[in-house]
Protein backbone atom coordinates (compact mmCIF):
# COMPACT_ATOMS: atom_id res chain seq x y z
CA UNK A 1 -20.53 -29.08 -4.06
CA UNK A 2 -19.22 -27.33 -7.46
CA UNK A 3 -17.38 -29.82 -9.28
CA UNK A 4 -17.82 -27.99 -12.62
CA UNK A 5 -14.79 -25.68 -13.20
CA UNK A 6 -10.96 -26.09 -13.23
CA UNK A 7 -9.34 -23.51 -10.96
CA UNK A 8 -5.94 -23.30 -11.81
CA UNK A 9 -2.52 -23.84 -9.87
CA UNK A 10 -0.99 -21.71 -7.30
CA UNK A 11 2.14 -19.97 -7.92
CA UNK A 12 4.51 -19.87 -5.21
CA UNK A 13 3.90 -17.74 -2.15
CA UNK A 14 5.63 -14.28 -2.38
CA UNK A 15 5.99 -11.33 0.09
CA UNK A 16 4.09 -8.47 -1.20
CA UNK A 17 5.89 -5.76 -2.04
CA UNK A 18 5.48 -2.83 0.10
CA UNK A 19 5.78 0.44 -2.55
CA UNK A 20 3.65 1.74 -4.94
CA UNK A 21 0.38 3.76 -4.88
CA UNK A 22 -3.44 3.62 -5.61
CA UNK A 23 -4.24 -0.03 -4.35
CA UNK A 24 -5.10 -0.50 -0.63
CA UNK A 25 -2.95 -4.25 0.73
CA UNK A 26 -6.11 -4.89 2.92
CA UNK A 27 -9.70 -4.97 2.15
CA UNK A 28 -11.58 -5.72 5.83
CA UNK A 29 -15.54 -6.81 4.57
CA UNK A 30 -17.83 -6.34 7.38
CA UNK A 31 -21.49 -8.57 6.51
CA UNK A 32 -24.52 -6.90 7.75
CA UNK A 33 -28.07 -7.58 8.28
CA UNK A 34 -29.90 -5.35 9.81
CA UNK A 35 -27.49 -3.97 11.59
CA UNK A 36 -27.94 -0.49 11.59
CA UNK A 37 -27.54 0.24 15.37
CA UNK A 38 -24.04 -1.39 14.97
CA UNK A 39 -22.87 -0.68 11.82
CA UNK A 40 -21.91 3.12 12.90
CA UNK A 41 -19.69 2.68 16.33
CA UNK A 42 -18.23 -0.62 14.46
CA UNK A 43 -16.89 0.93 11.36
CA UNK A 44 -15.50 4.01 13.38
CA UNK A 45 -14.04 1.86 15.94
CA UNK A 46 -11.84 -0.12 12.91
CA UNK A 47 -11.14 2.90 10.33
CA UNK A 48 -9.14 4.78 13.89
CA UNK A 49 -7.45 1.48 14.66
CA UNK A 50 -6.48 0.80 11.14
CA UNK A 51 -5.49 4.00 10.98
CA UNK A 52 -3.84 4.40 13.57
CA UNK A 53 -1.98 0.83 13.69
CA UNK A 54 -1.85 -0.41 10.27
CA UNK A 55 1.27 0.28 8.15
CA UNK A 56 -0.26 -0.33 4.55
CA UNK A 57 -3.29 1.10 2.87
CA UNK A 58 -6.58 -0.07 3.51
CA UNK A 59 -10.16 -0.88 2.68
CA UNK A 60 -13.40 -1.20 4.87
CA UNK A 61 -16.43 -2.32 2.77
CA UNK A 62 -19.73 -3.05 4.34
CA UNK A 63 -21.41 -5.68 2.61
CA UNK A 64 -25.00 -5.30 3.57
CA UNK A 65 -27.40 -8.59 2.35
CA UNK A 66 -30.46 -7.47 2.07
CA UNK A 67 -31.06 -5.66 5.32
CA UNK A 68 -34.90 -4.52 5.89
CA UNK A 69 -33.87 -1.67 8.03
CA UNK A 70 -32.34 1.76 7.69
CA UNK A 71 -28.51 -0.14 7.59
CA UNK A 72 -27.85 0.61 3.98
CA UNK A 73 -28.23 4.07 4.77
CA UNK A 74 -26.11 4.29 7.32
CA UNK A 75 -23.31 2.29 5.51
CA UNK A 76 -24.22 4.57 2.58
CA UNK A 77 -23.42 7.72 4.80
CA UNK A 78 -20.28 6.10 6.04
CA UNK A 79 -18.92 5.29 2.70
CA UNK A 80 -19.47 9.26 2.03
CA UNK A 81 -17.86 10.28 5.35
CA UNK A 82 -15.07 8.48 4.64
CA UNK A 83 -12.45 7.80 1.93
CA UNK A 84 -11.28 4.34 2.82
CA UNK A 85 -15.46 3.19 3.48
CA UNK A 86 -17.04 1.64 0.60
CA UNK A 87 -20.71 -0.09 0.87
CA UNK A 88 -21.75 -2.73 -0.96
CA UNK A 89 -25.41 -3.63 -1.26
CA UNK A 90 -26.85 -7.05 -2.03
CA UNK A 91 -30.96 -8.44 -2.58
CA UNK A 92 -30.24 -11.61 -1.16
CA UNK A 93 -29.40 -12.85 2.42
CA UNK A 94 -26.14 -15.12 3.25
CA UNK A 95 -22.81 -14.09 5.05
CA UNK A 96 -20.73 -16.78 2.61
CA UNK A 97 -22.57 -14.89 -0.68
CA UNK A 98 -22.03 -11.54 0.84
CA UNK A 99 -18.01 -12.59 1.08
CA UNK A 100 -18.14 -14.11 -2.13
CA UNK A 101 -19.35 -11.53 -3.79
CA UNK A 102 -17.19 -8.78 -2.28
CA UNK A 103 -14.06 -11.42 -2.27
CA UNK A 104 -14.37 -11.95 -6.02
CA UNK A 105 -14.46 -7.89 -7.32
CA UNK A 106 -11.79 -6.43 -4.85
CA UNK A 107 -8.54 -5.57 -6.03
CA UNK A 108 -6.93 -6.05 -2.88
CA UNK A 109 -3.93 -8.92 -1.99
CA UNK A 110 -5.24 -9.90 1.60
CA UNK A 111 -8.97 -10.07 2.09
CA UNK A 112 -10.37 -10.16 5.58
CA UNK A 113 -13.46 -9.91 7.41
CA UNK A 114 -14.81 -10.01 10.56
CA UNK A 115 -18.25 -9.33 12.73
CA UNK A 116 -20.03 -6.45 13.25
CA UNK A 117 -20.21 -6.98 16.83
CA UNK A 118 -16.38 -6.31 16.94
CA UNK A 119 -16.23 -9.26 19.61
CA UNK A 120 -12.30 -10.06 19.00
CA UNK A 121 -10.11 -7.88 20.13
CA UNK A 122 -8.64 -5.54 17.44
CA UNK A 123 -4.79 -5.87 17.89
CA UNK A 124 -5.01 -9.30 16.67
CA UNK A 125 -5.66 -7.93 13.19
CA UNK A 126 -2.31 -7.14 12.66
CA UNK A 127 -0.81 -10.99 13.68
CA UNK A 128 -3.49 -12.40 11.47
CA UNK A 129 -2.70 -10.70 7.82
CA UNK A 130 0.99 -10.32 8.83
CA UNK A 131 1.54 -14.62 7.53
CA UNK A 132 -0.51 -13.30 4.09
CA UNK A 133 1.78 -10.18 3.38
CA UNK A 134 5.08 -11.96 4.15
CA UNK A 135 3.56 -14.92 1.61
CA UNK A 136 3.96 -17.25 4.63
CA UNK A 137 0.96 -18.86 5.02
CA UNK A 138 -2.43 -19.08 2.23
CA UNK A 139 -4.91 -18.56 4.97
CA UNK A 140 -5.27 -16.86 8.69
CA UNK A 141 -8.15 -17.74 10.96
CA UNK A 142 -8.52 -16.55 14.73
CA UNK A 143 -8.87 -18.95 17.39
CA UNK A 144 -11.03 -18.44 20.14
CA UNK A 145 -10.20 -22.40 21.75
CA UNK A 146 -6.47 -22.42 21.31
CA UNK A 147 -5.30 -22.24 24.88
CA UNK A 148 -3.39 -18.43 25.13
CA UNK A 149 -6.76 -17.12 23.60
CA UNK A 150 -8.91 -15.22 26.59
CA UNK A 151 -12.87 -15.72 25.93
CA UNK A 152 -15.76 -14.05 27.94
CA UNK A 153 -19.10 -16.50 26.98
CA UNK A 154 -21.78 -18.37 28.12
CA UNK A 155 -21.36 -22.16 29.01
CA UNK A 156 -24.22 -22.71 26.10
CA UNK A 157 -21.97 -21.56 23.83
CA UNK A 158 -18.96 -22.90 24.83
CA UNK A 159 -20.60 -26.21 24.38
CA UNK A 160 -22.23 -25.72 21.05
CA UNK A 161 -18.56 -24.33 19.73
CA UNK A 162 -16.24 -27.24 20.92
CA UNK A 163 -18.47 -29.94 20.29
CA UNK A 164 -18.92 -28.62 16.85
CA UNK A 165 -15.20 -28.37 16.22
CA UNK A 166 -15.11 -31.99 17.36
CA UNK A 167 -17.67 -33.15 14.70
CA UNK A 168 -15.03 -31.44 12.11
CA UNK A 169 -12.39 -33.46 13.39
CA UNK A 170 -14.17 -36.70 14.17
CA UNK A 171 -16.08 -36.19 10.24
CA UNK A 172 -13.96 -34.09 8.43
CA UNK A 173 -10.36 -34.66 10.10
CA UNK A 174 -10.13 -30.94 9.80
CA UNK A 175 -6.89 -29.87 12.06
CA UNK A 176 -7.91 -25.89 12.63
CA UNK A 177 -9.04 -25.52 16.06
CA UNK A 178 -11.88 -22.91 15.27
CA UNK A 179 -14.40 -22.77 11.92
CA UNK A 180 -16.95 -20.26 13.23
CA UNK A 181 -14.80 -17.40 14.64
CA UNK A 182 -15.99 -14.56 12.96
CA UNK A 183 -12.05 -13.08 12.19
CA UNK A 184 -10.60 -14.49 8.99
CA UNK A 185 -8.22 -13.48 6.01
CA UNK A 186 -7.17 -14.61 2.47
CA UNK A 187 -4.89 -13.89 -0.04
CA UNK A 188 -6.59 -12.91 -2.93
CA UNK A 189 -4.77 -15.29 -5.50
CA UNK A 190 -6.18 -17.96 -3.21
CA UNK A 191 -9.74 -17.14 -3.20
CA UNK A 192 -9.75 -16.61 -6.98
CA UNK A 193 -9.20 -20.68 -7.16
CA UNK A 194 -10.93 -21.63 -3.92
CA UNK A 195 -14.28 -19.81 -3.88
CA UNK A 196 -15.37 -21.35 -6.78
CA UNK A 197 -15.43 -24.40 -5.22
CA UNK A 198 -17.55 -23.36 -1.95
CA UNK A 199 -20.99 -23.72 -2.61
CA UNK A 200 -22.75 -22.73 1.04
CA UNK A 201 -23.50 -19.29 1.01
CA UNK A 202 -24.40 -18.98 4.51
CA UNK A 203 -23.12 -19.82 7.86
CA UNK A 204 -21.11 -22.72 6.45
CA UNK A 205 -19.18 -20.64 4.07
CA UNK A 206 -16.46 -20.66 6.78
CA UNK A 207 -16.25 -24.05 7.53
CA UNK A 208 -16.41 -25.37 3.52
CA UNK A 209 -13.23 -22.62 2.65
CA UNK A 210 -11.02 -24.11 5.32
CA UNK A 211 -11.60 -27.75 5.31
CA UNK A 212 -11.07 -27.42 1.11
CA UNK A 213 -8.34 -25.38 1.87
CA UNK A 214 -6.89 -27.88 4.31
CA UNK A 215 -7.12 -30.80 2.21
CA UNK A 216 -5.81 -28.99 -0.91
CA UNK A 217 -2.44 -28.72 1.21
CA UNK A 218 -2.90 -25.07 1.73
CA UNK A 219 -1.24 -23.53 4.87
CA UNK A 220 -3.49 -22.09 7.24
CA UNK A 221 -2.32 -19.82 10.21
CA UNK A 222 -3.88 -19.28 13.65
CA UNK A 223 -3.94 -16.17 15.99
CA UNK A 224 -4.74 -17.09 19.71
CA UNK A 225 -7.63 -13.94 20.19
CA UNK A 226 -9.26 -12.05 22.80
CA UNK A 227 -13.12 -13.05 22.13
CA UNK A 228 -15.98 -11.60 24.35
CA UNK A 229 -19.56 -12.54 23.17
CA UNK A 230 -21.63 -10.40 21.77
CA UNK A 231 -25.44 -10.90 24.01
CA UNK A 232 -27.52 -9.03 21.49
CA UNK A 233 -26.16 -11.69 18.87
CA UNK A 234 -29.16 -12.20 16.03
CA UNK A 235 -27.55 -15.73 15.19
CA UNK A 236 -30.22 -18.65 15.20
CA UNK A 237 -28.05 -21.13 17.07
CA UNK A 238 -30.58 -24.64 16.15
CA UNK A 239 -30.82 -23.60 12.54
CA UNK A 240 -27.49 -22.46 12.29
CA UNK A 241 -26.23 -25.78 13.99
CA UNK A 242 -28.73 -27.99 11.54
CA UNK A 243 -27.53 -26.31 8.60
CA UNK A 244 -23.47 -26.86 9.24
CA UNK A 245 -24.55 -30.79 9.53
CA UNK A 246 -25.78 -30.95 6.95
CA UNK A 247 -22.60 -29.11 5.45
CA UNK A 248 -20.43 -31.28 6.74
CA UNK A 249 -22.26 -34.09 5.30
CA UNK A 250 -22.32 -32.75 1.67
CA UNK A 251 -18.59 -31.85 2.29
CA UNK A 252 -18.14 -35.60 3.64
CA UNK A 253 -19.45 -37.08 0.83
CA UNK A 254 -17.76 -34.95 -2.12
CA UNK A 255 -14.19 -35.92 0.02
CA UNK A 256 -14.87 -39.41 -0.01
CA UNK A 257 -16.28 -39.60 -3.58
CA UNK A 258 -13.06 -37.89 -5.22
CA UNK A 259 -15.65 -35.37 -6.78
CA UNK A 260 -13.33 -32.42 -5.78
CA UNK A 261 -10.31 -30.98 -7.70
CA UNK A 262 -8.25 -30.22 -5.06
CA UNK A 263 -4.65 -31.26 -6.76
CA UNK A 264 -5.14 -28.03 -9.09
CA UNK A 265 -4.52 -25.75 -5.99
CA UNK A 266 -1.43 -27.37 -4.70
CA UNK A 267 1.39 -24.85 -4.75
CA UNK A 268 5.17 -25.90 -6.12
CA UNK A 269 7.37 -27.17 -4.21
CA UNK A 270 8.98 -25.13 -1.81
CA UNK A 271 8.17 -21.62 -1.16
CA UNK A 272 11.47 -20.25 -3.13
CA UNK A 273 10.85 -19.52 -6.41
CA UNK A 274 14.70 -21.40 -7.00
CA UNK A 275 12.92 -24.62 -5.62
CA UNK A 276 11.35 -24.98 -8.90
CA UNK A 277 14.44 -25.11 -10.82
CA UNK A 278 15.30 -28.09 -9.27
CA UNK A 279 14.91 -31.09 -11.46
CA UNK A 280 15.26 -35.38 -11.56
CA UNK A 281 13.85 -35.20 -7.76
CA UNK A 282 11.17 -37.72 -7.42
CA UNK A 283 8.27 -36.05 -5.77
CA UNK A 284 6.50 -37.43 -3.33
CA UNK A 285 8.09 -40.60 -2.93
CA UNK A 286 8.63 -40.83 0.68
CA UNK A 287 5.10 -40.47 0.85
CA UNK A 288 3.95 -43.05 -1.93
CA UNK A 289 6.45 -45.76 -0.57
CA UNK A 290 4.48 -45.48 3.23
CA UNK A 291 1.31 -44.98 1.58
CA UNK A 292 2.25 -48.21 -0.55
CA UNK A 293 3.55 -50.14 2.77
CA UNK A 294 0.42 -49.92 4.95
CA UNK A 295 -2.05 -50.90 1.84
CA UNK A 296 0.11 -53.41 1.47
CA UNK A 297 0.33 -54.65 4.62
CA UNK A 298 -3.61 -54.30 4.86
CA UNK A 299 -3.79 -56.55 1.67
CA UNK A 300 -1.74 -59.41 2.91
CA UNK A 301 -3.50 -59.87 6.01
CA UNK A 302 -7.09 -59.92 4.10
CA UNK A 303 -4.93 -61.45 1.08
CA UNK A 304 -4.14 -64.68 3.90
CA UNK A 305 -7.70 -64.36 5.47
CA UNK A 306 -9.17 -64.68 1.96
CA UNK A 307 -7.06 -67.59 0.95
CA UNK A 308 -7.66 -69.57 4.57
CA UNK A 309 -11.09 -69.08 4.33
CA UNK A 310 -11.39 -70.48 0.61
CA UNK A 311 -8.68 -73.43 1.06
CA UNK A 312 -11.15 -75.16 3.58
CA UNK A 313 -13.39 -76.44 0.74
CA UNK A 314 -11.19 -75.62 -2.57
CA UNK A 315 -7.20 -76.67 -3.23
CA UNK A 316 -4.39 -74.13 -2.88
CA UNK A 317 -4.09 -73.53 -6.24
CA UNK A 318 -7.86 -72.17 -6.87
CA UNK A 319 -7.92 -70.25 -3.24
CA UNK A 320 -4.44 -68.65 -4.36
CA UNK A 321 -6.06 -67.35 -7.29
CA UNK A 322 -9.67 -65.93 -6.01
CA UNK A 323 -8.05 -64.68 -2.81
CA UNK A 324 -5.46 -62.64 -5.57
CA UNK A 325 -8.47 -61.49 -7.32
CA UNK A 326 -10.29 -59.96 -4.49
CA UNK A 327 -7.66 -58.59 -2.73
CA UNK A 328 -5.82 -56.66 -5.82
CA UNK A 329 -9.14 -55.27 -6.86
CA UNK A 330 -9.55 -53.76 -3.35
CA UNK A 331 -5.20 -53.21 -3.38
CA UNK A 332 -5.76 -51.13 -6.72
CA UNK A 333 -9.11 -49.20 -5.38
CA UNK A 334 -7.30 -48.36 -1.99
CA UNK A 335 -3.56 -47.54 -3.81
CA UNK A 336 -5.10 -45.38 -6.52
CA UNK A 337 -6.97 -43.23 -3.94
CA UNK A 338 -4.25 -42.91 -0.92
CA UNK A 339 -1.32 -43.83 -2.08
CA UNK A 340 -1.03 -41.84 -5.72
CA UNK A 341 -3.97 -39.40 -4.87
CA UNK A 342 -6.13 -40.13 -7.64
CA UNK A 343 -9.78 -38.46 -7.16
CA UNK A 344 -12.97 -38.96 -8.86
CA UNK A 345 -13.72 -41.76 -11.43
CA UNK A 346 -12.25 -41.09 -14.21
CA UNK A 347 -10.12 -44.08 -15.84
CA UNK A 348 -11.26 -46.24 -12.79
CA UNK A 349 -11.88 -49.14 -14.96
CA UNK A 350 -8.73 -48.78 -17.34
CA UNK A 351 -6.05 -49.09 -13.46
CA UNK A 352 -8.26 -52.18 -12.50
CA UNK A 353 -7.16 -53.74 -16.07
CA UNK A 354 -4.00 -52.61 -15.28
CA UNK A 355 -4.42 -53.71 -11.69
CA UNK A 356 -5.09 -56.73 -12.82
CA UNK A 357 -1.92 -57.57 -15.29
CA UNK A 358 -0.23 -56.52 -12.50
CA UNK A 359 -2.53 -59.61 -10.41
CA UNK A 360 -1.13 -61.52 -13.24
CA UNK A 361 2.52 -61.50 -12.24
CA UNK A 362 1.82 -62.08 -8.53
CA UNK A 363 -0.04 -64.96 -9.40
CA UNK A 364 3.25 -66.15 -11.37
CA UNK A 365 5.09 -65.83 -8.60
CA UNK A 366 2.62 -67.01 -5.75
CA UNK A 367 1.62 -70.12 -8.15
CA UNK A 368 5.09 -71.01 -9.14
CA UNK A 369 6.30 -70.81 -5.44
CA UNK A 370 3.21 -72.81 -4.62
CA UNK A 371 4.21 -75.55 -7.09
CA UNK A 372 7.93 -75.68 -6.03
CA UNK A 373 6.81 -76.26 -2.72
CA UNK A 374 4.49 -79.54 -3.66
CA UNK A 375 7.45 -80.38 -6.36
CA UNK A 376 10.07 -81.05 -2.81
CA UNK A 377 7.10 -82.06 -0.70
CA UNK A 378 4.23 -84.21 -1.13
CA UNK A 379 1.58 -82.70 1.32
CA UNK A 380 3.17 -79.51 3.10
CA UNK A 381 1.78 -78.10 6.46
CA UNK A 382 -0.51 -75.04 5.89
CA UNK A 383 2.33 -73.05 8.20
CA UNK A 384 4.58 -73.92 5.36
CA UNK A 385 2.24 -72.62 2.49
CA UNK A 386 1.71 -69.61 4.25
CA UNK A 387 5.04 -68.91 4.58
CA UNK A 388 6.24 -69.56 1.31
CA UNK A 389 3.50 -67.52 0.03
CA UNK A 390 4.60 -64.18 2.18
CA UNK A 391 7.77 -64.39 0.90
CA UNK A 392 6.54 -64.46 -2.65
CA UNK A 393 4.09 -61.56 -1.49
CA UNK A 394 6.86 -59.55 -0.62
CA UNK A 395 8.70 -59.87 -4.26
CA UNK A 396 5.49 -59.63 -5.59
CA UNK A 397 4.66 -56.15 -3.62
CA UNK A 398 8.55 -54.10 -4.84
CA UNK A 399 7.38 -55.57 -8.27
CA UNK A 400 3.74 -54.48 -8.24
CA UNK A 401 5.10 -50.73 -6.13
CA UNK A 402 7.44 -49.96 -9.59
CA UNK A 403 4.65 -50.86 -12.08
CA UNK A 404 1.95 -48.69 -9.97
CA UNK A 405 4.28 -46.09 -10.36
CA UNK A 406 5.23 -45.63 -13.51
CA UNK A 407 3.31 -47.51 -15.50
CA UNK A 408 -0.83 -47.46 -13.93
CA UNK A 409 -0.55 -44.33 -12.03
CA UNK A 410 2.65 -42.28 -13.69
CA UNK A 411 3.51 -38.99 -12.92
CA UNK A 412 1.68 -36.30 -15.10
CA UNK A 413 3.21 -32.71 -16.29
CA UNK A 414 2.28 -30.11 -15.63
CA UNK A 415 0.45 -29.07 -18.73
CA UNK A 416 -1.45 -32.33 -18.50
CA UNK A 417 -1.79 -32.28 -14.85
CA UNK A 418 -2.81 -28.64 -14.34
CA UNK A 419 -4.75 -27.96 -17.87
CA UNK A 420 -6.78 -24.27 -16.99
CA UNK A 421 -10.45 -23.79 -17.96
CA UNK A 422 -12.88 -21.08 -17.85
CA UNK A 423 -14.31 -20.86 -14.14
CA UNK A 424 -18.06 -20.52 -14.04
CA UNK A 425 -19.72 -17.87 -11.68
CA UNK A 426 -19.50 -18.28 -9.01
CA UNK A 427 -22.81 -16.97 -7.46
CA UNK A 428 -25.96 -15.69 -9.59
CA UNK A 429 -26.83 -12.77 -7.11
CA UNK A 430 -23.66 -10.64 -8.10
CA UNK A 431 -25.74 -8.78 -10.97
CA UNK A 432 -27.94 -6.96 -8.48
CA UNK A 433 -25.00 -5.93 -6.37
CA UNK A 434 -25.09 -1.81 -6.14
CA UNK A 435 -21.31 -1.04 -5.25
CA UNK A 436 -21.31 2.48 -3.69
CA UNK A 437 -17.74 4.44 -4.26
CA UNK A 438 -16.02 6.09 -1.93
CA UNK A 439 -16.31 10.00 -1.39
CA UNK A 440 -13.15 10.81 -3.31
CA UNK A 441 -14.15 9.14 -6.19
CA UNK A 442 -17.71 10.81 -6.99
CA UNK A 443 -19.45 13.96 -6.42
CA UNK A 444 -20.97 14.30 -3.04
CA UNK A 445 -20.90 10.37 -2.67
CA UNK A 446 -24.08 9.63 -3.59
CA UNK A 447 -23.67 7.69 -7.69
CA UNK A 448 -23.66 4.62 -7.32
CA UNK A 449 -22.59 1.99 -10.06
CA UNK A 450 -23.90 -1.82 -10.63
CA UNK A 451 -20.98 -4.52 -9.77
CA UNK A 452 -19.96 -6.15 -12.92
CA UNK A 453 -22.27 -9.25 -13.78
CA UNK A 454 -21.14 -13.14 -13.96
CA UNK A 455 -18.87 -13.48 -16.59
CA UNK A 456 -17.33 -10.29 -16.85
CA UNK A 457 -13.95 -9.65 -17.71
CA UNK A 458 -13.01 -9.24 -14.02
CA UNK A 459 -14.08 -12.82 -13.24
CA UNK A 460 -12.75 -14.53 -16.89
CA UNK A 461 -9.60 -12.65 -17.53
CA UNK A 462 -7.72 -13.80 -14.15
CA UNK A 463 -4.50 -15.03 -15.57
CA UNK A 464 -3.92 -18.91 -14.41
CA UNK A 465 -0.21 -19.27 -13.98
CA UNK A 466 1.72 -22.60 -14.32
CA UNK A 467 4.01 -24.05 -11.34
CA UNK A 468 6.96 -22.57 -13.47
CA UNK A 469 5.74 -18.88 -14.02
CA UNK A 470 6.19 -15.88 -12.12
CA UNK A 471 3.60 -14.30 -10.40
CA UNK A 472 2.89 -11.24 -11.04
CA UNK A 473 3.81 -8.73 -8.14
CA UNK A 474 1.15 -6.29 -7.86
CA UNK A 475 1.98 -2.49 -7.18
CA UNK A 476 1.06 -1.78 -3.16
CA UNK A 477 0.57 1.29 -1.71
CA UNK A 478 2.12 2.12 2.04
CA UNK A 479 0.69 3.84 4.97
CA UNK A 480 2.90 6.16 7.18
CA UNK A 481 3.98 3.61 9.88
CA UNK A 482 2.80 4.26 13.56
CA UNK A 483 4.96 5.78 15.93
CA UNK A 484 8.06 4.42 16.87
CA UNK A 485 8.26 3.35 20.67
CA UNK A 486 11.29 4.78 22.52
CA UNK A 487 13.46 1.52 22.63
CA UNK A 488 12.70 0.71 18.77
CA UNK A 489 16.19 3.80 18.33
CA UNK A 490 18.15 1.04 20.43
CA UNK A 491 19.82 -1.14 18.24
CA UNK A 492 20.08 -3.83 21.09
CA UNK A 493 16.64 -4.03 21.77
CA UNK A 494 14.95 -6.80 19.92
CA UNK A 495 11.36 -5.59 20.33
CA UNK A 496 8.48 -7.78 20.82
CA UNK A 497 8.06 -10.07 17.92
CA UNK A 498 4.34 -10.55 19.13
């Protein structure tokens, strides 16, 4: 898992504007291997529909990974034979590198891709970008097991898919319905921060973008499809399946250690750019205060069990204090990482001192309440103690909630919270890339140029912008919409909004 770079923050979500000239809104990647009896009928099949239902400009590039067969030539004729058709060509195998690679160079807002085999059904394209353009959602993901979709596939399949997605939620509490349908889209601004993160560059490349994406408080749209499997599929389903577990288990592990920075991609608050003029609004306090509650709660209980099982061979006064000590070391631990979101180790040690000043003042008021009690009575029931000590919990717990909050874990700026560094490259195969322009743009189609190596300037010059900055609004080129449908002229008619 790459745990080495500082991505940035998100700026708010923005429609794209629909004018301008020269830069296509879409950018459809297509990863091939060996795929050259494909390739041909595919990319036909999605240049007529784009251009015939798509009302922005467009890309297609065909991002072969080292294919063995004659695909590169065929993508290579393609790209000649038409404008919008670019091939890409890479020496090393992986769909997730292949994406990566093609993800991180293109100049388009919304990046897509999908299979080769074409086995969704083409008019969900539209519904699935449609959330990125408006700036409604981050990411858009097709969904062949939410219940409107229609699929045509084997029970072996089936079986492998939902009982996969099942491990993700059961491992992973991922809440997507579908990681390995081959039908997916990004904003571009997104993937600049997020793909440096993903480190599978195969089959799992899918899985490791959404759950990051997920937990990073991204939104994430769905699109019921129309999916019918593909029987000539190359896929090695048992080393396909043993390399997502062990995925998930990397993935599993970076989550629970804290290794990840996924705080840098949370976007302001609110999708308005106003919302961020709004000031003295504590944020995230609703949350905090349950957060607080059931760790809390969870800490009295083993706070009691802790002090029960130590008063059967030790006074009140020395179980009060060793069943404080344990339970605010684990109340600190558990508070620091769920309730105020604090991730990896850094300054562990320093909030357990401060944890345990904190420990200090409950123990004032647990020990003082404790002597009171044996002041007006000479032997008091157990019932009794415990009782008098979860009241002086509870004053304890508002007391110890303020201090957590602004004094062990305060709220940081943003310049302190969101400090930008250089990202690293992101994958080392991107110097052998051959990038192959499209007709219009060289002689007889046939140059071709190397893709810009790690480190470039159009990998380290990405402007990072802060929660209060603008983003820039990039200058998008429009397609001649498709042909209106007889009741669109009726001003009555509401259309279908699917």
């Amino acid at each position: 898992m790459r745990t080495d770079s500082s991505p940035g923050t998100l700026p708010a979500r923005e429609h794209l504007p629909a004018a301008g000239a020269g830069t296509p809104v879409l950018d459809v990647v297509i990863p091939v291997h060996n795929e050259e009896k494909d390739l041909r009928p595919c990319v036909r099949r999605l240049h007529e529909h784009l251009t015939r239902t798509f009302p922005y400009a467009f890309r297609i590039t065909v991002a072969d990974n080292a294919s063995t067969d004659g695909t590169p030539h065929v993508a290579g004729r393609l790209a000649e034979g038409m404008a919008e058709v670019r091939s890409v060509r890479l020496e090393q195998k992986g769909r997730g590198r292949a994406l990566r690679t093609v993800w991180s160079a293109s100049d388009a807002p919304v990046l897509a891709y999908m299979d080769v085999d074409l086995s969704t059904d083409l008019n969900a394209l539209l519904p699935l970008v449609a959330p990125l353009i408006s700036g409604h959602s981050d990411l858009a993901i097709g969904s062949r097991l939410s219940r409107s979709s229609r699929v045509v596939r084997g029970a072996k399949r089936e079986f492998i898919s939902r009982s996969y997605n099942l491990i993700l939620r059961g491992s992973l509490q991922a809440r997507f319905s579908d990681a390995q349908c081959g039908f997916k889209a990004i904003r571009r601004d997104v993937a600049q921060v997020l793909l440096p993160l993903v480190e599978d560059s195969g089959w799992f490349f899918d899985t490791e973008l959404l759950v990051l994406a997920e937990r990073a408080g991204l939104r994430i749209h769905e699109v019921p499809v129309d999916w019918v499997d593909d029987p000539d599929s190359t896929v090695h389903i048992v080393r396909t399946a043993t390399d997502d577990l062990k995925g998930v288990w990397r993935v599993g592990r970076a989550l629970a250690t804290g290794s990840l920075p996924l705080d840098r991609l949370a976007r302001p608050f609110g999708d308005d750019p106003r919302d961020r003029d709004i000031e003295d609004v504590p944020q995230g306090l609703a949350r905090q205060l349950a957060g607080f509650c059931v760790v809390g709660a969870l800490s009295t209980l083993f706070y009691l069990l802790l002090y029960s099982g130590f008063r059967t061979f030790t006074g009140s006064q020395t179980a009060n204090g060793l069943a404080l000590l344990v339970s605010a070391v684990a109340n600190t631990a558990a508070n620091r990482r769920l309730t105020f979101r604090v991730r990896g180790r850094g300054g562990a040690m320093r909030h357990q001192a401060q944890g345990l000043v904190v420990l200090g003042i409950g123990l004032a008021l647990t020990s003082g309440s404790l002597a009171a009690l044996n002041t007006a009575t000479a032997e008091p029931a157990h019932s009794t103690e415990l009782a008098v000590l979860i009241a002086a919990n509870l004053a304890a717990t508002v007391l110890r909630f303020l201090l957590f909050r602004a004094w062990v874990f305060p709220e940081r700026g943003p310049g302190e919270a969101y400090a930008p560094t250089a990202p690293t490259a992101s994958t080392a195969s991107t110097a052998s890339t051959v990038w192959h322009r499209p007709r219009d743009a060289r002689p007889h189609g046939t140059e071709a140029f190397h893709a810009p190596a790690p480190g470039s300037s159009w990998r380290d010059t990405t402007p990072r912008l802060r929660p209060d900055a603008e983003p820039a609004r990039p200058a998008l080129p429009t397609r001649p919409a498709p042909p209106l449908r007889p009741s669109d002229n009726d001003p009555n008619d509401p259309g279908d909004p699917r």
